[in-house]
C-alpha atoms as a PDB file:
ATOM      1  CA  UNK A   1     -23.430 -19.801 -44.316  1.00  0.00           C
ATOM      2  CA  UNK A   2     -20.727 -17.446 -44.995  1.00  0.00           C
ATOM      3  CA  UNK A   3     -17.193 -18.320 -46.246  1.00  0.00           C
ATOM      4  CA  UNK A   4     -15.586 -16.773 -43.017  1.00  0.00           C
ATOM      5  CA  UNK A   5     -18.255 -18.567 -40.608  1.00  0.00           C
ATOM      6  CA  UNK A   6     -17.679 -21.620 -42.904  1.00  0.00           C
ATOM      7  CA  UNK A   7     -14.254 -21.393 -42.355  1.00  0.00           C
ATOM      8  CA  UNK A   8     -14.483 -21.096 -38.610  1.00  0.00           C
ATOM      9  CA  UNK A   9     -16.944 -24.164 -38.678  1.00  0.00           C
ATOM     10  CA  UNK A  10     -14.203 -26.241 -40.629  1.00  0.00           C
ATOM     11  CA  UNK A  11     -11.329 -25.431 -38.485  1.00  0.00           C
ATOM     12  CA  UNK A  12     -13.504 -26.153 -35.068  1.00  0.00           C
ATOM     13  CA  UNK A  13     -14.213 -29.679 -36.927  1.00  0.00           C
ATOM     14  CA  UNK A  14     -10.022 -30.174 -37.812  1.00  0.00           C
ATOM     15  CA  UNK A  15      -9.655 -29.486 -33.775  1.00  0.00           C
ATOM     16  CA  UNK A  16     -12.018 -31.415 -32.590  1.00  0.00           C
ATOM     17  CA  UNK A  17     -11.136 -34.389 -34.842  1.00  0.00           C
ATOM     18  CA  UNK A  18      -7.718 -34.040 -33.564  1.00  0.00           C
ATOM     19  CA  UNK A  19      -8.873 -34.576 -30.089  1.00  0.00           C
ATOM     20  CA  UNK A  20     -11.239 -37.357 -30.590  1.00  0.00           C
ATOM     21  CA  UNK A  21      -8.413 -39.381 -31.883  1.00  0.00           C
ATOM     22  CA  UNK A  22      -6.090 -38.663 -28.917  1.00  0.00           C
ATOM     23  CA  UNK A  23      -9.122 -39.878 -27.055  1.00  0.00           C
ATOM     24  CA  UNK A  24      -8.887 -43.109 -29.591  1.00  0.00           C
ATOM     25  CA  UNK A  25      -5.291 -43.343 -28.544  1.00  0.00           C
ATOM     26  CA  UNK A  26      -5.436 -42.652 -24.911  1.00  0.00           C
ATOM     27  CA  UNK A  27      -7.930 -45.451 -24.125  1.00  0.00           C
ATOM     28  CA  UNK A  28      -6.958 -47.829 -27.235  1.00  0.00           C
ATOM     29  CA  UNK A  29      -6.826 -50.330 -24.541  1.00  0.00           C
ATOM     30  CA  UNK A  30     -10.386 -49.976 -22.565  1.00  0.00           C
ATOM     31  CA  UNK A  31     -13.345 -51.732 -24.091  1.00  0.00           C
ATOM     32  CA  UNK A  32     -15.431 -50.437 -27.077  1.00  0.00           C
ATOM     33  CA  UNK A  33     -18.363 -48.893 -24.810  1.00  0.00           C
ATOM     34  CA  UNK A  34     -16.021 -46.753 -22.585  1.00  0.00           C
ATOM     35  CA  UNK A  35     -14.237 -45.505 -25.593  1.00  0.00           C
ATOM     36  CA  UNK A  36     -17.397 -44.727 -27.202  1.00  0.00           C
ATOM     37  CA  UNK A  37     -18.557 -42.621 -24.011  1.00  0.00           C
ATOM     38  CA  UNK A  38     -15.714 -40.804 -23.601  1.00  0.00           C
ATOM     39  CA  UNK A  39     -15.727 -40.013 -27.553  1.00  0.00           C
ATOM     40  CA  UNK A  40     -19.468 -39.031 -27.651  1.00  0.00           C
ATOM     41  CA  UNK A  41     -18.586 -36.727 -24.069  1.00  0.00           C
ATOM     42  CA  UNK A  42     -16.122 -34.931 -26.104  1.00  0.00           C
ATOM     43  CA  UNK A  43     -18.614 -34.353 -28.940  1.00  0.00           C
ATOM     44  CA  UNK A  44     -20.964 -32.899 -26.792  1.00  0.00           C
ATOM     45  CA  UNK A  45     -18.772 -30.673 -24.862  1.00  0.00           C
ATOM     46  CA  UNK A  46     -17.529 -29.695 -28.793  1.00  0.00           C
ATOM     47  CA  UNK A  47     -21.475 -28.706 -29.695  1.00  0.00           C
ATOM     48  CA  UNK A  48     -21.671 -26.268 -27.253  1.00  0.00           C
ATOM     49  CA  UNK A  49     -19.219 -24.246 -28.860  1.00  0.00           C
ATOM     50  CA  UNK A  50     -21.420 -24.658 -32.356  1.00  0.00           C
ATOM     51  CA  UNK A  51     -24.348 -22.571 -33.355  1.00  0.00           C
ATOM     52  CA  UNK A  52     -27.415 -24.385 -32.951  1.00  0.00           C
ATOM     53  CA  UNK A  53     -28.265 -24.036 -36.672  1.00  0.00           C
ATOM     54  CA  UNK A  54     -24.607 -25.608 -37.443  1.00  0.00           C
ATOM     55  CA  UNK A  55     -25.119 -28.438 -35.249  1.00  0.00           C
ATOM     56  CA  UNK A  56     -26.066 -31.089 -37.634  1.00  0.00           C
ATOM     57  CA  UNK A  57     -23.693 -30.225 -40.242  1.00  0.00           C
ATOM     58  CA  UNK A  58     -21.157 -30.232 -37.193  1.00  0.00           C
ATOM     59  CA  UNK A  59     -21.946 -33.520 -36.539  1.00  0.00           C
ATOM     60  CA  UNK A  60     -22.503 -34.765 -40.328  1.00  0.00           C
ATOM     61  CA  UNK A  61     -18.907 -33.641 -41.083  1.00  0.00           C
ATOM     62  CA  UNK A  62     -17.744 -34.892 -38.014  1.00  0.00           C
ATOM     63  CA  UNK A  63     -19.353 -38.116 -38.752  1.00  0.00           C
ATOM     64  CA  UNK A  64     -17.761 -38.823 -42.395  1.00  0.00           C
ATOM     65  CA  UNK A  65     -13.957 -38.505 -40.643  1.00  0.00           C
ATOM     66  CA  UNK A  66     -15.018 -41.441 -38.097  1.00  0.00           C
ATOM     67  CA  UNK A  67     -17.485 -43.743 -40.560  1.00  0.00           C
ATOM     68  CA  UNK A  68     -16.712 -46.541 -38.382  1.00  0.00           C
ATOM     69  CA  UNK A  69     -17.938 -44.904 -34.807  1.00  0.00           C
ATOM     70  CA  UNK A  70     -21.343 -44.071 -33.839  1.00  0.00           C
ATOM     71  CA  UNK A  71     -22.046 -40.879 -31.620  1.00  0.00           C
ATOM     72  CA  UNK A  72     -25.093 -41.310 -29.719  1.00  0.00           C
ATOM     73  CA  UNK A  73     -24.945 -37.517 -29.082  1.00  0.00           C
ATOM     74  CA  UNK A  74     -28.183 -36.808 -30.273  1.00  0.00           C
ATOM     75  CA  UNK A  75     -30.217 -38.703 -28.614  1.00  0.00           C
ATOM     76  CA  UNK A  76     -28.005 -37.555 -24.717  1.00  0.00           C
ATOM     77  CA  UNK A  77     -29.420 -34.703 -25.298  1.00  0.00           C
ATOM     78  CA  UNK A  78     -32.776 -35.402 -26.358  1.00  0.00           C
ATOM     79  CA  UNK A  79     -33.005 -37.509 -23.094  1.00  0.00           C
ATOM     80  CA  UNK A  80     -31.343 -34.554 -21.238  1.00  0.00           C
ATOM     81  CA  UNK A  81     -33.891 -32.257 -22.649  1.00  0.00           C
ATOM     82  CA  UNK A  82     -36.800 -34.546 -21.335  1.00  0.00           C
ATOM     83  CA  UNK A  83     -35.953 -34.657 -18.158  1.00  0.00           C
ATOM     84  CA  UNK A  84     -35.853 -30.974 -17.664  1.00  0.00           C
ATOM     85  CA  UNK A  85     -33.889 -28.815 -19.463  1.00  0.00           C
ATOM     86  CA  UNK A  86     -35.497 -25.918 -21.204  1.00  0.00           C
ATOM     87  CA  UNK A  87     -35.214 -25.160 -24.721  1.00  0.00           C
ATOM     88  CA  UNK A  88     -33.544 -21.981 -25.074  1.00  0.00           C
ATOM     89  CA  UNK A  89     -35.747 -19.216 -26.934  1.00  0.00           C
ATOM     90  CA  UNK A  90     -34.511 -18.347 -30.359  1.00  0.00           C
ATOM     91  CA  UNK A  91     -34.863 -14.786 -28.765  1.00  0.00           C
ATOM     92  CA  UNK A  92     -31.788 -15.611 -25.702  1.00  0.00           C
ATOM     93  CA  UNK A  93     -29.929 -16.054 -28.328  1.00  0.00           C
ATOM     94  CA  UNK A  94     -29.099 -12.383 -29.652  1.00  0.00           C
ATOM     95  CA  UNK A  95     -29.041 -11.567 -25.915  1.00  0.00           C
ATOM     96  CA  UNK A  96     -25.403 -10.617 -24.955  1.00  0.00           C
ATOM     97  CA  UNK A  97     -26.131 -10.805 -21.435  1.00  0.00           C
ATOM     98  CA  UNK A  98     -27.456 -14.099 -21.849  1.00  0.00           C
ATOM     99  CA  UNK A  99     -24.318 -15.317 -23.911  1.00  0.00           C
ATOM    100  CA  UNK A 100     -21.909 -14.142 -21.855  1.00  0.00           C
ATOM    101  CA  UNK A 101     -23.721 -15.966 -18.483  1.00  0.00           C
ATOM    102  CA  UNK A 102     -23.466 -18.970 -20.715  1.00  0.00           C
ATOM    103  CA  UNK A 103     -19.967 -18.368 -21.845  1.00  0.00           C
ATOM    104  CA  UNK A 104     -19.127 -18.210 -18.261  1.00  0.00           C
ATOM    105  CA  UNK A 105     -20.828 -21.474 -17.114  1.00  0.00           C
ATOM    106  CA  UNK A 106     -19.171 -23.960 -19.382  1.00  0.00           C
ATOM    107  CA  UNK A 107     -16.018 -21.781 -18.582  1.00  0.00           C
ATOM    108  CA  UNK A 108     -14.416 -24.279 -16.477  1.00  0.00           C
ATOM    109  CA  UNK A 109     -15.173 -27.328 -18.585  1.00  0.00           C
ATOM    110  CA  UNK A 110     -13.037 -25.802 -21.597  1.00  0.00           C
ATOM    111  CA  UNK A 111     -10.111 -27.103 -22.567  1.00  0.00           C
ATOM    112  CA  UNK A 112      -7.226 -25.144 -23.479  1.00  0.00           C
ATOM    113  CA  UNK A 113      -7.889 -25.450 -27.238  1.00  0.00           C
ATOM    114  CA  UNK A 114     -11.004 -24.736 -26.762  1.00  0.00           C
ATOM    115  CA  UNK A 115     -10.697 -21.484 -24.828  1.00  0.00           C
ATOM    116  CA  UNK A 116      -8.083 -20.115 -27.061  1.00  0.00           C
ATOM    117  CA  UNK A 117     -10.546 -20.660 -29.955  1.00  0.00           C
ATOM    118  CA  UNK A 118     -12.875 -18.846 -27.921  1.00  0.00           C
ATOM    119  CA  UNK A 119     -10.783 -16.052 -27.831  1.00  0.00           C
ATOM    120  CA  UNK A 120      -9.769 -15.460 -31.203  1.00  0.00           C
ATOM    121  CA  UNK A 121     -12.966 -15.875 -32.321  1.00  0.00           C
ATOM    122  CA  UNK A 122     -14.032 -12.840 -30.339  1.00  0.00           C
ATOM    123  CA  UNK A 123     -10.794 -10.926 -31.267  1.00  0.00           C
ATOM    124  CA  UNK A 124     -12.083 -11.807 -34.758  1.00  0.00           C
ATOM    125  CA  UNK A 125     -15.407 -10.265 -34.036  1.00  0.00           C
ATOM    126  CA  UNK A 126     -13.880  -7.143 -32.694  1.00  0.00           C
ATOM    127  CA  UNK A 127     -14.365  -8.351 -28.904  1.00  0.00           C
ATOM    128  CA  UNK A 128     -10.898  -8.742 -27.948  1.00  0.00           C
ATOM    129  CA  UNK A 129     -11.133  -8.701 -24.190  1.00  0.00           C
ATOM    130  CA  UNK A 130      -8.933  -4.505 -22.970  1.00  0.00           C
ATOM    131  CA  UNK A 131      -6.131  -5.024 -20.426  1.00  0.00           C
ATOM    132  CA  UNK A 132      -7.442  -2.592 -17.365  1.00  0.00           C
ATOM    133  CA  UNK A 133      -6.149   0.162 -16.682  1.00  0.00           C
ATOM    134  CA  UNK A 134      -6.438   2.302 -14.183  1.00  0.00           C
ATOM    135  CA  UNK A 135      -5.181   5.556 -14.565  1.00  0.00           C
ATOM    136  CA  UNK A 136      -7.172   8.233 -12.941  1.00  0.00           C
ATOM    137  CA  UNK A 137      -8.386  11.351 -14.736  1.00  0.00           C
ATOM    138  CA  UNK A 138      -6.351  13.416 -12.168  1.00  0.00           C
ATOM    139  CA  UNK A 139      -3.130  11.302 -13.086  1.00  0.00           C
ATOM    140  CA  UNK A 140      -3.605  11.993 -16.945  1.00  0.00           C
ATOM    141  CA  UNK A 141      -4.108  15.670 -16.011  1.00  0.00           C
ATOM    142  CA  UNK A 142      -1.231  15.762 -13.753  1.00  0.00           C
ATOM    143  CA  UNK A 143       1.274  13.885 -16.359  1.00  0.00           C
ATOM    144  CA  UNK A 144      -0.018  16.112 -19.466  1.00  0.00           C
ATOM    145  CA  UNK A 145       0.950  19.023 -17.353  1.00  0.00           C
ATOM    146  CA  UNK A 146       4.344  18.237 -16.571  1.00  0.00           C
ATOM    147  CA  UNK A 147       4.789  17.032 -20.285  1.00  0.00           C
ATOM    148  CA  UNK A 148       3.080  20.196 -21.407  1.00  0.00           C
ATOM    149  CA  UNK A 149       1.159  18.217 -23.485  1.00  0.00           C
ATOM    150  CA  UNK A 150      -2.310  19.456 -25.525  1.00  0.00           C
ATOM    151  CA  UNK A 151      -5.126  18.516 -23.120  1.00  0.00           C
ATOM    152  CA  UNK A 152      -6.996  17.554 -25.836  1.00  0.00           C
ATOM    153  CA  UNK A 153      -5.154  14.636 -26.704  1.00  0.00           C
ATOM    154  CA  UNK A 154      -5.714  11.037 -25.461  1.00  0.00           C
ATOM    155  CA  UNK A 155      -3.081   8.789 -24.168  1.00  0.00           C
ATOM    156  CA  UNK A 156      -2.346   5.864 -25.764  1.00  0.00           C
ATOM    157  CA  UNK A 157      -1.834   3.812 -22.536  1.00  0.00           C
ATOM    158  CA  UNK A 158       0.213   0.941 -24.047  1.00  0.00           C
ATOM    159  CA  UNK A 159       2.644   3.417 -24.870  1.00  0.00           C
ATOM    160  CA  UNK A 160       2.527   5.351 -21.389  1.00  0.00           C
ATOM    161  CA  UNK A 161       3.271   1.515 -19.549  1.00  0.00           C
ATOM    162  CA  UNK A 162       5.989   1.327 -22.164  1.00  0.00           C
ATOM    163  CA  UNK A 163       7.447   5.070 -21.029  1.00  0.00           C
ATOM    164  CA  UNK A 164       7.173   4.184 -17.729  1.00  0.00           C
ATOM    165  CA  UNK A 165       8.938   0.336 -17.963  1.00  0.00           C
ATOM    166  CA  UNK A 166      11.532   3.085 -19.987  1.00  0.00           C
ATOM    167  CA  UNK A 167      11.892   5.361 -17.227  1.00  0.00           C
ATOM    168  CA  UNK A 168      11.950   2.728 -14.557  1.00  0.00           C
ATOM    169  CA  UNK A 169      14.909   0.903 -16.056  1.00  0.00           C
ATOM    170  CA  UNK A 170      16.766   4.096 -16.279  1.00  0.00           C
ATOM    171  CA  UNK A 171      16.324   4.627 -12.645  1.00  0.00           C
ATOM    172  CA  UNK A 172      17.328   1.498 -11.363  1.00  0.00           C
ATOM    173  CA  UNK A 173      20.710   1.783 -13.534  1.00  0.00           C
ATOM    174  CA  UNK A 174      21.337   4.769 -12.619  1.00  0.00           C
ATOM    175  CA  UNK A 175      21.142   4.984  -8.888  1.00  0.00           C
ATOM    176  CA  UNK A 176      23.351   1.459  -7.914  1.00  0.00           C
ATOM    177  CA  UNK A 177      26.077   3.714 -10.697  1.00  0.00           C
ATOM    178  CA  UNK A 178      25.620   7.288  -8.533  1.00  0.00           C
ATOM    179  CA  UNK A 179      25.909   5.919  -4.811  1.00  0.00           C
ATOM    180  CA  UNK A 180      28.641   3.544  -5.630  1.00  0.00           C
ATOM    181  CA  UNK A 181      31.214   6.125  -7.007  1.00  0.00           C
ATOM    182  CA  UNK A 182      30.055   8.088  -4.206  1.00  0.00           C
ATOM    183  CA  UNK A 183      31.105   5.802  -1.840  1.00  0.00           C
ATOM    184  CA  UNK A 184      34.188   5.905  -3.529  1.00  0.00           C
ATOM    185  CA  UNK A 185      34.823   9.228  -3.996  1.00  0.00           C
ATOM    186  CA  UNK A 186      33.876   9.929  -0.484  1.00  0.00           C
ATOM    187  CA  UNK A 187      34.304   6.436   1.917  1.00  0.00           C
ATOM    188  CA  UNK A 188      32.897   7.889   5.364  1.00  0.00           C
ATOM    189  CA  UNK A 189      30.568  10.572   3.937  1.00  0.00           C
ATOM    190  CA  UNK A 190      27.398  11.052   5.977  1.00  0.00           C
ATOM    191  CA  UNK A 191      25.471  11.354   2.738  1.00  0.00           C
ATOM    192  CA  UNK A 192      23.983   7.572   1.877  1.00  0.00           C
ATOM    193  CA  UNK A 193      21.293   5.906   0.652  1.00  0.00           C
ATOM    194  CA  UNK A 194      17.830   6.630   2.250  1.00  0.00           C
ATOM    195  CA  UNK A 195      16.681   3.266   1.554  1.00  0.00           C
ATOM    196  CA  UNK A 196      15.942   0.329  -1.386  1.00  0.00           C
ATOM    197  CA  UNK A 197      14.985   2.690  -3.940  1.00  0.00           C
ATOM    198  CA  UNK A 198      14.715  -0.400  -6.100  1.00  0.00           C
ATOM    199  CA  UNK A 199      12.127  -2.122  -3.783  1.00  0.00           C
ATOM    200  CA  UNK A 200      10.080   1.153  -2.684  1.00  0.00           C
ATOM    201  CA  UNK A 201       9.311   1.678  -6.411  1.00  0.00           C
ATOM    202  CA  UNK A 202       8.210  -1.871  -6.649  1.00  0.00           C
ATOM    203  CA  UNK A 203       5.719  -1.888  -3.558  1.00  0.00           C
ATOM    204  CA  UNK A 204       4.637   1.590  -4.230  1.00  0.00           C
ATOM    205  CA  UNK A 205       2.903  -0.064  -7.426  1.00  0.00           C
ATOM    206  CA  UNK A 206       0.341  -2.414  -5.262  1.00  0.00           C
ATOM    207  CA  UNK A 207      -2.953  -0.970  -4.670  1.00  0.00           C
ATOM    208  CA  UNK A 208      -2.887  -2.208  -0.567  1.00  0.00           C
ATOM    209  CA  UNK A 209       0.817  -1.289  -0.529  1.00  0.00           C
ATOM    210  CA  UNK A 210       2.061   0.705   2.873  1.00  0.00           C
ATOM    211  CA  UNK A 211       5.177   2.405   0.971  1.00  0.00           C
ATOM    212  CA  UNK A 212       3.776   5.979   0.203  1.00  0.00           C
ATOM    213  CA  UNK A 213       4.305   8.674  -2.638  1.00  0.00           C
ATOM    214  CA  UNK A 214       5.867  11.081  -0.066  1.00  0.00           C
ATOM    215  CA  UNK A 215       8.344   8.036   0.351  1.00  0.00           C
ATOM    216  CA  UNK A 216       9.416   7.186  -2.892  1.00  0.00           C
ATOM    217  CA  UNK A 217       9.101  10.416  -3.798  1.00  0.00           C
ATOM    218  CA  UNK A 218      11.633  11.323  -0.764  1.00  0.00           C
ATOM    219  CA  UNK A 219      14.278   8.469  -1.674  1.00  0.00           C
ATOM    220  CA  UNK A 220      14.182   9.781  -5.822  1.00  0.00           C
ATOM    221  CA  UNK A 221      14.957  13.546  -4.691  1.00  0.00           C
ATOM    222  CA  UNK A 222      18.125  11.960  -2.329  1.00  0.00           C
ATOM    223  CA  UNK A 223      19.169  10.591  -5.546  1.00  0.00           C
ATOM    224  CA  UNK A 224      18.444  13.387  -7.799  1.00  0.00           C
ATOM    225  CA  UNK A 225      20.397  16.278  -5.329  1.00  0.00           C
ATOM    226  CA  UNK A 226      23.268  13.506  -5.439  1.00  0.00           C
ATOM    227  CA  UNK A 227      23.224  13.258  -9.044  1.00  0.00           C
ATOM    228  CA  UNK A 228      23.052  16.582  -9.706  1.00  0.00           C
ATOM    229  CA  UNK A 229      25.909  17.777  -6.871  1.00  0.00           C
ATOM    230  CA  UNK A 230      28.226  15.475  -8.692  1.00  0.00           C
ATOM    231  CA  UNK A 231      27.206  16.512 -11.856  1.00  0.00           C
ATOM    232  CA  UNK A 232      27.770  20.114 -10.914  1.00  0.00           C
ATOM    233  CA  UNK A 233      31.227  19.350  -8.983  1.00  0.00           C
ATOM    234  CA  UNK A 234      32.546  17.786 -12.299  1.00  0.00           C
ATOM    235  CA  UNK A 235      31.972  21.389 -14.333  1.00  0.00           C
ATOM    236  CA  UNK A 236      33.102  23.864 -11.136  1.00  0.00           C
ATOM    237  CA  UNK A 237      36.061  21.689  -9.614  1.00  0.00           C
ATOM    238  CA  UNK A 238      38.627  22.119 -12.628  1.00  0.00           C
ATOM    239  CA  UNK A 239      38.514  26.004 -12.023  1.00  0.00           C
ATOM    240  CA  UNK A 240      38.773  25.618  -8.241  1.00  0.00           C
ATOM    241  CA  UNK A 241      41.737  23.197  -8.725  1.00  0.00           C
ATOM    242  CA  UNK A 242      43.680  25.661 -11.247  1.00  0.00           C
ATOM    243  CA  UNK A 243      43.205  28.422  -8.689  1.00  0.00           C
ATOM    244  CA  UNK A 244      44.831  26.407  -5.975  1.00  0.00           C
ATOM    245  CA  UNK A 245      47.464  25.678  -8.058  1.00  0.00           C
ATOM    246  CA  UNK A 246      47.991  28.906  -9.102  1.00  0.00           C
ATOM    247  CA  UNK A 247      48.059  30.428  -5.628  1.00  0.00           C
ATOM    248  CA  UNK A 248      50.769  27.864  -4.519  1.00  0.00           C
ATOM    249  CA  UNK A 249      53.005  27.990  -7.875  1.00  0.00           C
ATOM    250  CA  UNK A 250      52.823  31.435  -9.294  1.00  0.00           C
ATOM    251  CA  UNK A 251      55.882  33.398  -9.167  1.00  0.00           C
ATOM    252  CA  UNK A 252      54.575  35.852  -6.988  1.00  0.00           C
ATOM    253  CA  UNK A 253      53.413  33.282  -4.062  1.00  0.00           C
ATOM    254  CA  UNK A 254      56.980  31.625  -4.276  1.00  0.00           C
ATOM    255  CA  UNK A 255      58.465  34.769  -4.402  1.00  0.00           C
ATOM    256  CA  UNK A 256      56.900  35.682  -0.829  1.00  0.00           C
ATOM    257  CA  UNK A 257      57.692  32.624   0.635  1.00  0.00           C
ATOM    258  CA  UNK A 258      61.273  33.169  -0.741  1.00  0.00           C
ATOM    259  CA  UNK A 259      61.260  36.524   0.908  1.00  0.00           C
ATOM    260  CA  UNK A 260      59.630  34.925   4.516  1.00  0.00           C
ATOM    261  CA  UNK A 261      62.763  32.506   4.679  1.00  0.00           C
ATOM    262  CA  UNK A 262      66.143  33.119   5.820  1.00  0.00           C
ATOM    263  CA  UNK A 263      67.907  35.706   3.317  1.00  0.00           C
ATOM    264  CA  UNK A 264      71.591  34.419   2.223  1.00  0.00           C
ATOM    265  CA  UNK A 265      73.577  37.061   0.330  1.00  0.00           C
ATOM    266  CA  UNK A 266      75.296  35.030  -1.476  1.00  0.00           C
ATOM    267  CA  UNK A 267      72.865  33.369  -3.498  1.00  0.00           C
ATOM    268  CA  UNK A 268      70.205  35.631  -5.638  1.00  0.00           C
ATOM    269  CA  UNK A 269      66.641  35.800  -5.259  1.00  0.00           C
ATOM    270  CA  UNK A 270      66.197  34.295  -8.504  1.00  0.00           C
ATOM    271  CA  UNK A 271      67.870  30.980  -7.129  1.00  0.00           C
ATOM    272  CA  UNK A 272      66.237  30.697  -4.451  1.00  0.00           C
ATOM    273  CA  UNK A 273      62.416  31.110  -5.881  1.00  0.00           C
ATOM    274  CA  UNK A 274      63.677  28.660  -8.224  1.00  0.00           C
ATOM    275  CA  UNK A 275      65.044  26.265  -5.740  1.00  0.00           C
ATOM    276  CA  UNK A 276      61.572  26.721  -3.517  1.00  0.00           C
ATOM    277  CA  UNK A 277      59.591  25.714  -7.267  1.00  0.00           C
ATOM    278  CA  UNK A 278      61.716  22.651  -7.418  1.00  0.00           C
ATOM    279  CA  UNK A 279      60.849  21.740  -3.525  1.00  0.00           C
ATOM    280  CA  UNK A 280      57.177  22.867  -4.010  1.00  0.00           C
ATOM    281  CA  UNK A 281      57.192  20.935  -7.380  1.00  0.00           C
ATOM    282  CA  UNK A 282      58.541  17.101  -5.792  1.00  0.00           C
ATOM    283  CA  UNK A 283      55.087  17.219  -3.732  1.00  0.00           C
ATOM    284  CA  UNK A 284      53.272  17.193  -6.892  1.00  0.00           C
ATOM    285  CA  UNK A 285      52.484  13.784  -7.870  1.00  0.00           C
ATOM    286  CA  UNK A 286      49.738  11.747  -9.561  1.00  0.00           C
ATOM    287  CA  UNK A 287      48.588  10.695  -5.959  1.00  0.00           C
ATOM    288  CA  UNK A 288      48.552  14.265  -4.731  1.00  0.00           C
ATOM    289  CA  UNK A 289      46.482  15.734  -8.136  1.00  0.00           C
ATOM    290  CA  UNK A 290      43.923  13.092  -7.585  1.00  0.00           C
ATOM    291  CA  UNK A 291      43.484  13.397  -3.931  1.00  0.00           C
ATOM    292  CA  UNK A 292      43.200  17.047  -4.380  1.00  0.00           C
ATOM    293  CA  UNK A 293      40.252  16.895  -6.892  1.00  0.00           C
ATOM    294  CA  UNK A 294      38.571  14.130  -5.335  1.00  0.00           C
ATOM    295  CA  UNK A 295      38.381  16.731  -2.296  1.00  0.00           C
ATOM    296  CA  UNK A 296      37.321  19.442  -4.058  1.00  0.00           C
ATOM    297  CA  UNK A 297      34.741  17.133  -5.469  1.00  0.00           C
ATOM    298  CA  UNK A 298      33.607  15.742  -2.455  1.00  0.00           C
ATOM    299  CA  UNK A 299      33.777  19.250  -0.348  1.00  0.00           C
ATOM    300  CA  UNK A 300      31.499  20.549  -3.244  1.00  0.00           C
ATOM    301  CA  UNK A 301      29.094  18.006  -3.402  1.00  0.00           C
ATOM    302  CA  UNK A 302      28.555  18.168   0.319  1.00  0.00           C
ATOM    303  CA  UNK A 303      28.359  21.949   0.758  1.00  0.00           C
ATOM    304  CA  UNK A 304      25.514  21.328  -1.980  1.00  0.00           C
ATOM    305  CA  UNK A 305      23.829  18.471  -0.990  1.00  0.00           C
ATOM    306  CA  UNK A 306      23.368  19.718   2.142  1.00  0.00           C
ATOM    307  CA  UNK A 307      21.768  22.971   1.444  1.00  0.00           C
ATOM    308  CA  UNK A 308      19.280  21.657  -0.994  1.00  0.00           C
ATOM    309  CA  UNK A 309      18.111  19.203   1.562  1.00  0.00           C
ATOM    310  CA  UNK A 310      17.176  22.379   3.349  1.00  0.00           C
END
């Protein structure tokens, strides 16, 4: 036997000794026949996880931790194995087919420990069970192309779920952020929220789902024209806002105005433009400023929203 096998076999022994005396402690207080049963049931279920040329050193070991017990294992099965169980050929035994049909049976009659030794013993042999996954060659295709990525290289699909979970918590930061200082920005604007972007991602995901691509697809262009209006409104409105203020302070508009009102000899021109700055000036307040650009905002953001929805 191997070191590494013989390591394995010593380990299964430690766990299985470990249950046999919760077993010992469990039913400390039923007679010495049902404890024996229900110790020698738990050393059969055990041998069914042990090679069949382990067995009796499984059970020899086994045997010199509890010197004072008696497992009548051996001859259970033997009396099994008369009444009609067939021997399995030496042959089944390199089958995987066959291993994995008898993995499956006993299945349900694992314990816990048991089927997490199961597991890393496969993961030891390089069997470790693959997470499915689903991704269609068309998908790939269609995601390396909008990447421009080399079609030559493979995905590493743990860390295309990880781009995505990425992605997917950027989205659903980002849109509660966008409509909310919309609404604020713009209190009775016809432009709102298509839907629950949040829960049409989420059902889109199920394979029997009724929430379509053209849907979520729909409700993530709403928020990207939104997101990019405002975006856009931010860089053009400061120019917009300097010309309006230009056109109503320069010298040249109060001068007209100056010139439209009624003319009074005895006070210059140059008095009275600066008398109209002073009464244009008293409108201008922080409440005024910010109204103004939040209009010019919103005006933008409208004009463009709307004719990219085109």
């Amino acid at each position: 036997m191997s070191a590494k096998n013989n390591k394995k076999l010593e380990n299964y022994i430690r766990e299985t000794t470990n249950r046999l005396r919760l077993i010992q402690v469990d039913f400390a207080d039923q007679s010495d026949q049902t404890r024996t049963e229900y110790l020698c049931e738990e050393v059969e279920r055990a041998l069914k996880m042990v090679l069949p040329d382990e067995r009796n050193e499984f059970l020899e070991r086994l045997t010199a931790r509890f010197p004072t017990l008696n497992f009548s294992t051996q001859p259970i099965l033997e009396e099994r194995e008369a009444k009609g169980s067939s021997t399995i050929e030496v042959g089944k035994l390199s089958d995987p087919d066959f291993l994995i049909r008898s993995l499956l049976e006993i299945a349900p009659t694992l314990s816990n420990d048991q089927k997490k030794n199961v597991i890393k013993s496969l993961q030891e042999g390089e069997l470790e069970p693959q997470i499915r996954q689903d991704y269609s060659d068309e998908s790939i295709q269609k995601l390396k192309a909008k990447l421009q990525l080399d079609d030559r290289q493979s995905f590493d699909t743990n860390r295309l779920t990880e781009m995505i979970i990425l992605l997917v918590d950027f989205v659903y930061r980002l849109e509660p952020l966008v409509w909310n200082t919309w609404r604020k920005l713009s209190p009775r604007s016809t432009i709102c929220p298509p839907g629950d972007l949040k829960n049409a991602i989420g059902q889109f995901m199920y394979n029997d789902s009724k929430v379509s691509r053209e849907q979520v697809n729909s409700d993530l262009k709403e928020l990207q024209r939104l997101v990019a209006a405002i975006t856009t409104a931010v860089g053009r409105v400061g120019g917009q806002f300097a010309k309006s203020h230009l056109a109503k302070f320069s010298p040249s508009e109060i001068s007209a105005l100056v010139r439209m009102e009624h003319k009074s000899v005895l006070v210059s021109h140059e008095v009275k433009c600066w008398r109209k700055y002073i009464e244009l000036a008293d409108t201008l307040t922080e409440d005024t400023i910010e109204t103004e650009i939040r209009k010019a905002i919103v005006d933008y953001v409208e004009s463009l929203v709307k004719r990219t929805s085109r």
